[in-house]
Protein backbone atom coordinates (compact mmCIF):
# COMPACT_ATOMS: atom_id res chain seq x y z
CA UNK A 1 0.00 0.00 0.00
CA UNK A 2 1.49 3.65 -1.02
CA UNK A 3 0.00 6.43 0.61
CA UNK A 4 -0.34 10.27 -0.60
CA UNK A 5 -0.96 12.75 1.89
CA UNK A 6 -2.14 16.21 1.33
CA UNK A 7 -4.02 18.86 -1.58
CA UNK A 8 -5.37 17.57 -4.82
CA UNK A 9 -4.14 20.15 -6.78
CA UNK A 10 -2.42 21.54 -9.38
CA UNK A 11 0.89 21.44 -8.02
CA UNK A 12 0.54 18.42 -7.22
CA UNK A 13 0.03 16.52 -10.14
CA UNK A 14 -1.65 13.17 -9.00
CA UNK A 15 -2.52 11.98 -12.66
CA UNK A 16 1.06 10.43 -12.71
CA UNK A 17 -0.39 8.29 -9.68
CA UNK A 18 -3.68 7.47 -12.00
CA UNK A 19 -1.24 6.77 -15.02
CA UNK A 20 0.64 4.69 -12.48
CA UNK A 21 -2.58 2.90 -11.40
CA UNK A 22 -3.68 2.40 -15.04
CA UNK A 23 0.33 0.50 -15.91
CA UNK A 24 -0.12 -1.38 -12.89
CA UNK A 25 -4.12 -2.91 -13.49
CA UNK A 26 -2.50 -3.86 -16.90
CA UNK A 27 0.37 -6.10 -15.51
CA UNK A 28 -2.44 -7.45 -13.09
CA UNK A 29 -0.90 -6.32 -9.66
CA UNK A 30 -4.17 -6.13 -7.85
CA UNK A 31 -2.21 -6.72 -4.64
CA UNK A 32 -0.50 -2.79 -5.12
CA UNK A 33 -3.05 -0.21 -3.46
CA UNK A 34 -2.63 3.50 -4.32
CA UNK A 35 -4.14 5.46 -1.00
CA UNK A 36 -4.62 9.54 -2.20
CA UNK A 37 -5.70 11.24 1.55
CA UNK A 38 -6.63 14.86 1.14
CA UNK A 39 -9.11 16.81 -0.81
CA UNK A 40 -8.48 19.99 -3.70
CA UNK A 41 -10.39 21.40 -5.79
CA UNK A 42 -8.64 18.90 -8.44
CA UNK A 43 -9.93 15.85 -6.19
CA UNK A 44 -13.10 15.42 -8.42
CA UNK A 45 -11.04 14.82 -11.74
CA UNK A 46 -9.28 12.30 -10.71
CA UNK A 47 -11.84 10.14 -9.07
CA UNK A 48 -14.14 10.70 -12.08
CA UNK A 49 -11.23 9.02 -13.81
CA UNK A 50 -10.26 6.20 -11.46
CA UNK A 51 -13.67 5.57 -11.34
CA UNK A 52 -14.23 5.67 -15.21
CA UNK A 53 -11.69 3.33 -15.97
CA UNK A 54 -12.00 0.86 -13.13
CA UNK A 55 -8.70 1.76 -11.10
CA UNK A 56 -10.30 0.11 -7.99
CA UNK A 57 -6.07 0.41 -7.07
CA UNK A 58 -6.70 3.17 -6.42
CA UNK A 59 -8.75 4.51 -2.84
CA UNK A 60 -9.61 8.48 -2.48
CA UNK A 61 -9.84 8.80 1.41
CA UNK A 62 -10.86 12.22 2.80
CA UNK A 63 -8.81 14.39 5.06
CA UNK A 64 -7.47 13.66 8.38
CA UNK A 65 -6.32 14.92 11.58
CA UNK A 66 -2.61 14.64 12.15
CA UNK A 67 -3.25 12.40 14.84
CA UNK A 68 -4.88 9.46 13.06
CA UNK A 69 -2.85 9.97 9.89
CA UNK A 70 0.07 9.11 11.84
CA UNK A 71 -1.89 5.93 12.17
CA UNK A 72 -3.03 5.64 8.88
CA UNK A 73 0.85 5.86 7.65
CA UNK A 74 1.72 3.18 10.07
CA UNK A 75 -0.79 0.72 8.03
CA UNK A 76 0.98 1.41 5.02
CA UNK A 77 4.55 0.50 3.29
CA UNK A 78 5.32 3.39 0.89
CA UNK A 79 5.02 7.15 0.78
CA UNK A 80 4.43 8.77 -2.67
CA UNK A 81 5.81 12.22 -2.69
CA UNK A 82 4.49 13.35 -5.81
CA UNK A 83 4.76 16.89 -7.55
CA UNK A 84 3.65 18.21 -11.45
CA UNK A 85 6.79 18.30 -13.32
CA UNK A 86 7.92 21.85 -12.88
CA UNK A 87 11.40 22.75 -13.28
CA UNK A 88 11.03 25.23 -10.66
CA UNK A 89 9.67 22.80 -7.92
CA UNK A 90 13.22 20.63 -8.56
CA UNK A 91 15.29 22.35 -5.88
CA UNK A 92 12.81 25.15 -5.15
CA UNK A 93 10.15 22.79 -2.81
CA UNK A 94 10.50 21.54 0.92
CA UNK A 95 7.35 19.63 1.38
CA UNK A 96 5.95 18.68 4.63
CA UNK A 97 5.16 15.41 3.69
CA UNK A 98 8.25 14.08 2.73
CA UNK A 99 9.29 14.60 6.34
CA UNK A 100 5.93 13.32 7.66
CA UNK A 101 7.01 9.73 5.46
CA UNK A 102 10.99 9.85 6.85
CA UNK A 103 9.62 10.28 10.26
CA UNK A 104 6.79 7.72 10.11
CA UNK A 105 10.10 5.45 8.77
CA UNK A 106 8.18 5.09 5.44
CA UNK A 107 10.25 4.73 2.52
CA UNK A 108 9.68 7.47 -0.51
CA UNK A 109 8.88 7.12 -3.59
CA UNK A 110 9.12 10.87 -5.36
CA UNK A 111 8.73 11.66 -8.98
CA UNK A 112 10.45 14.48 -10.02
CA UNK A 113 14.24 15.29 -9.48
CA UNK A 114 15.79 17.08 -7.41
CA UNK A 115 17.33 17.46 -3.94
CA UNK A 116 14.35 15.05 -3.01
CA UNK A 117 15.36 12.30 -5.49
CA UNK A 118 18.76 13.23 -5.08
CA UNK A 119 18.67 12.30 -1.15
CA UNK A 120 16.17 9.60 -1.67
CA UNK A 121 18.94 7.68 -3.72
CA UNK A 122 21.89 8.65 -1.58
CA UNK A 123 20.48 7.50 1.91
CA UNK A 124 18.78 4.05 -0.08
CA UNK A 125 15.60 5.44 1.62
CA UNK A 126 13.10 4.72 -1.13
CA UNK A 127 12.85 5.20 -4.81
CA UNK A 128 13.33 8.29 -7.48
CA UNK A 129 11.49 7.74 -10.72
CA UNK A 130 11.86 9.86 -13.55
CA UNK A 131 8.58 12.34 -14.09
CA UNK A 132 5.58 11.65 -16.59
CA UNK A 133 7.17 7.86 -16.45
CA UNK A 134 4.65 5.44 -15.51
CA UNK A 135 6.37 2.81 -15.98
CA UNK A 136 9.16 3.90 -13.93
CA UNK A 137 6.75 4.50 -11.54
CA UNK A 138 4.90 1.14 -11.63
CA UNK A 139 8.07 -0.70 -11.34
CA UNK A 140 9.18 1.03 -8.38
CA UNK A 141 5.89 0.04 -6.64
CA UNK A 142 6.28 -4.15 -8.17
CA UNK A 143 10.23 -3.94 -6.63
CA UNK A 144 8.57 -2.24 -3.45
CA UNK A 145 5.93 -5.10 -2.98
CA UNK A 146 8.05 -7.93 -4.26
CA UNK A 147 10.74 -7.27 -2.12
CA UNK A 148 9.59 -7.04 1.39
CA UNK A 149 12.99 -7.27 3.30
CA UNK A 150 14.43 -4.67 1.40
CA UNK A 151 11.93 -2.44 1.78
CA UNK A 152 11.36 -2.42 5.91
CA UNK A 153 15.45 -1.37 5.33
CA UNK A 154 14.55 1.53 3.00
CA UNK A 155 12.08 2.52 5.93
CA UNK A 156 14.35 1.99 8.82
CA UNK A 157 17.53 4.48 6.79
CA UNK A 158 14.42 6.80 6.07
CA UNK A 159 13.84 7.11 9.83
CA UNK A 160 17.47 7.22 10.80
CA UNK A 161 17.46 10.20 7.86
CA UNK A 162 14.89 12.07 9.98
CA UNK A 163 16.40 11.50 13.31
CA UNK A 164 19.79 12.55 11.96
CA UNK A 165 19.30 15.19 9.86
CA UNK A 166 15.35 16.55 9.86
CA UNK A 167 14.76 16.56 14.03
CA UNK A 168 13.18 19.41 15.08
CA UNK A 169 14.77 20.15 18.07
CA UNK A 170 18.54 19.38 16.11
CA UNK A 171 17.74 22.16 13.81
CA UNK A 172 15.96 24.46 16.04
CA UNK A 173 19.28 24.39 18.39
CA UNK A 174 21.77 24.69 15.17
CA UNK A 175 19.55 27.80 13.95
CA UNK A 176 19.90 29.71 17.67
CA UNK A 177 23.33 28.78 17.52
CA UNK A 178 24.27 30.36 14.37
CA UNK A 179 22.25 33.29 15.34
CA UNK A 180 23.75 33.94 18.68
CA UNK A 181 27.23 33.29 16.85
CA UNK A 182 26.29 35.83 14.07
CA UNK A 183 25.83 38.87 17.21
CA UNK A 184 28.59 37.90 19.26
CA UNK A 185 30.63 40.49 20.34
CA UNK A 186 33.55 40.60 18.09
CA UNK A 187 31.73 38.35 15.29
CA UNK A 188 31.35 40.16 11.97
CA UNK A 189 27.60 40.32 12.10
CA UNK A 190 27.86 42.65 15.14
CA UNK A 191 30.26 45.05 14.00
CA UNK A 192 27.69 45.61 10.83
CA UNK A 193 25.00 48.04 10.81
CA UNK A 194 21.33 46.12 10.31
CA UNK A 195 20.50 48.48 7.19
CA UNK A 196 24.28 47.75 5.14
CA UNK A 197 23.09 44.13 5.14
C-alpha cells in the first residue's frame, strides 16, 4: 500500500499516480493499493477518472487529523511524494510530507528530481522515478511489494534520515546557535549596521 498525503491540486500533479494505477491494473498487480488522503479542488477529476476506468487500485480517502494519519501511515509500506513536473519545484520545494514519510520510517517514492530524489537515492531510503514515467513508476511500486525485506530497510535508513538530519529540536538548536554566533561580540555580524546588510 502507497500512501499520498495532502491537496489535490495543481501542483501536485496526482494523474502520474492514476497513469501509475492504469500501468499497474495492466500487468495485473491487484495486490498494489494507491491510498490519495486529502481533498483539492482537483480531487473530483481524478476520481471521475479512477472511477471511469475501473482503477479500484486506487482509494480516495478524505482528510485527516494529524493524529490518526500518523496511524493511517503506520498501516501502510510506501510514501508517494508526488509533484507536477515543474522545473522550478526541482530544488525550489521543501514539502511537509516528505518529512511526515521519513519520520513515520516510510520509505519514498518521489517523482520528479531534485534534492528530493537526489537524497532519496543517496540514503537508499526509497525510490526516485523519472517524471511523466509510468512505468518507472509502476516498477518502483512491483520492486517495493516484491521485495519485502528490502523495503522495511529503505524505511528503517528513512527514519534514521529524519532522526539525523530533519529533528526538530537538532535544527531548532543549530539555527539559535548560528544566530547567537552571528551577534557575538567581536563576530562580523555585530560590528555591521542592520540596514548595510
Amino acid at each position: 500500500m502507497a500512501v499520498f498525503t495532502g491537496t489535490h491540486g495543481i501542483a501536485n500533479g496526482l494523474e502520474a499516480v492514476l497513469d501509475a494505477a492504469a500501468e499497474l491494473r495492466r500487468r495485473g498487480r491487484g495486490d498494489i493499493k494507491l491510498v490519495l488522503i486529502g481533498d483539492g479542488k482537483l480531487k473530483p477529476g481524478p476520481q471521475a477518472r479512477a472511477q471511469a476506468e475501473g482503477l479500484d487500485n486506487v482509494v480516495f480517502h478524505p482528510p485527516v487529523g494529524k493524529g490518526k494519519l500518523a496511524g493511517l501511515m503506520a498501516a501502510t509500506d510506501v510514501g508517494l511524494q508526488i509533484l507536477a513536473n515543474v522545473p522550478a519545484f526541482y530544488y525550489g520545494t521543501s514539502p511537509n510530507k516528505f518529512f511526515d514519510y521519513l519520520a513515520s520510517g516510510l520509505p519514498v517514492l518521489n517523482n520528479y528530481p531534485g534534492w528530493l530524489a537526489e537524497i532519496i537515492t543517496r540514503q537508499q531510503c526509497g525510490y526516485a522515478v523519472p517524471p511523466d514515467d509510468p512505468v518507472a513508476f509502476a516498477d518502483a511500486l512491483c520492486h517495493a511489494a516484491d521485495h519485502r525485506p528490502a523495503l522495511v530497510a529503505m524505511g528503517a535508513r528513512a527514519r534514521e534520515l529524519a532522526v539525523a538530519e530533519f529533528d526538530r529540536e537538532r535544527l531548532a538548536g543549530q539555527f539559535v546557535a548560528w544566530l547567537e554566533g552571528a551577534v557575538a561580540p567581536g563576530s562580523r555580524a555585530s560590528k555591521e549596521p542592520f540596514n548595510n546588510r
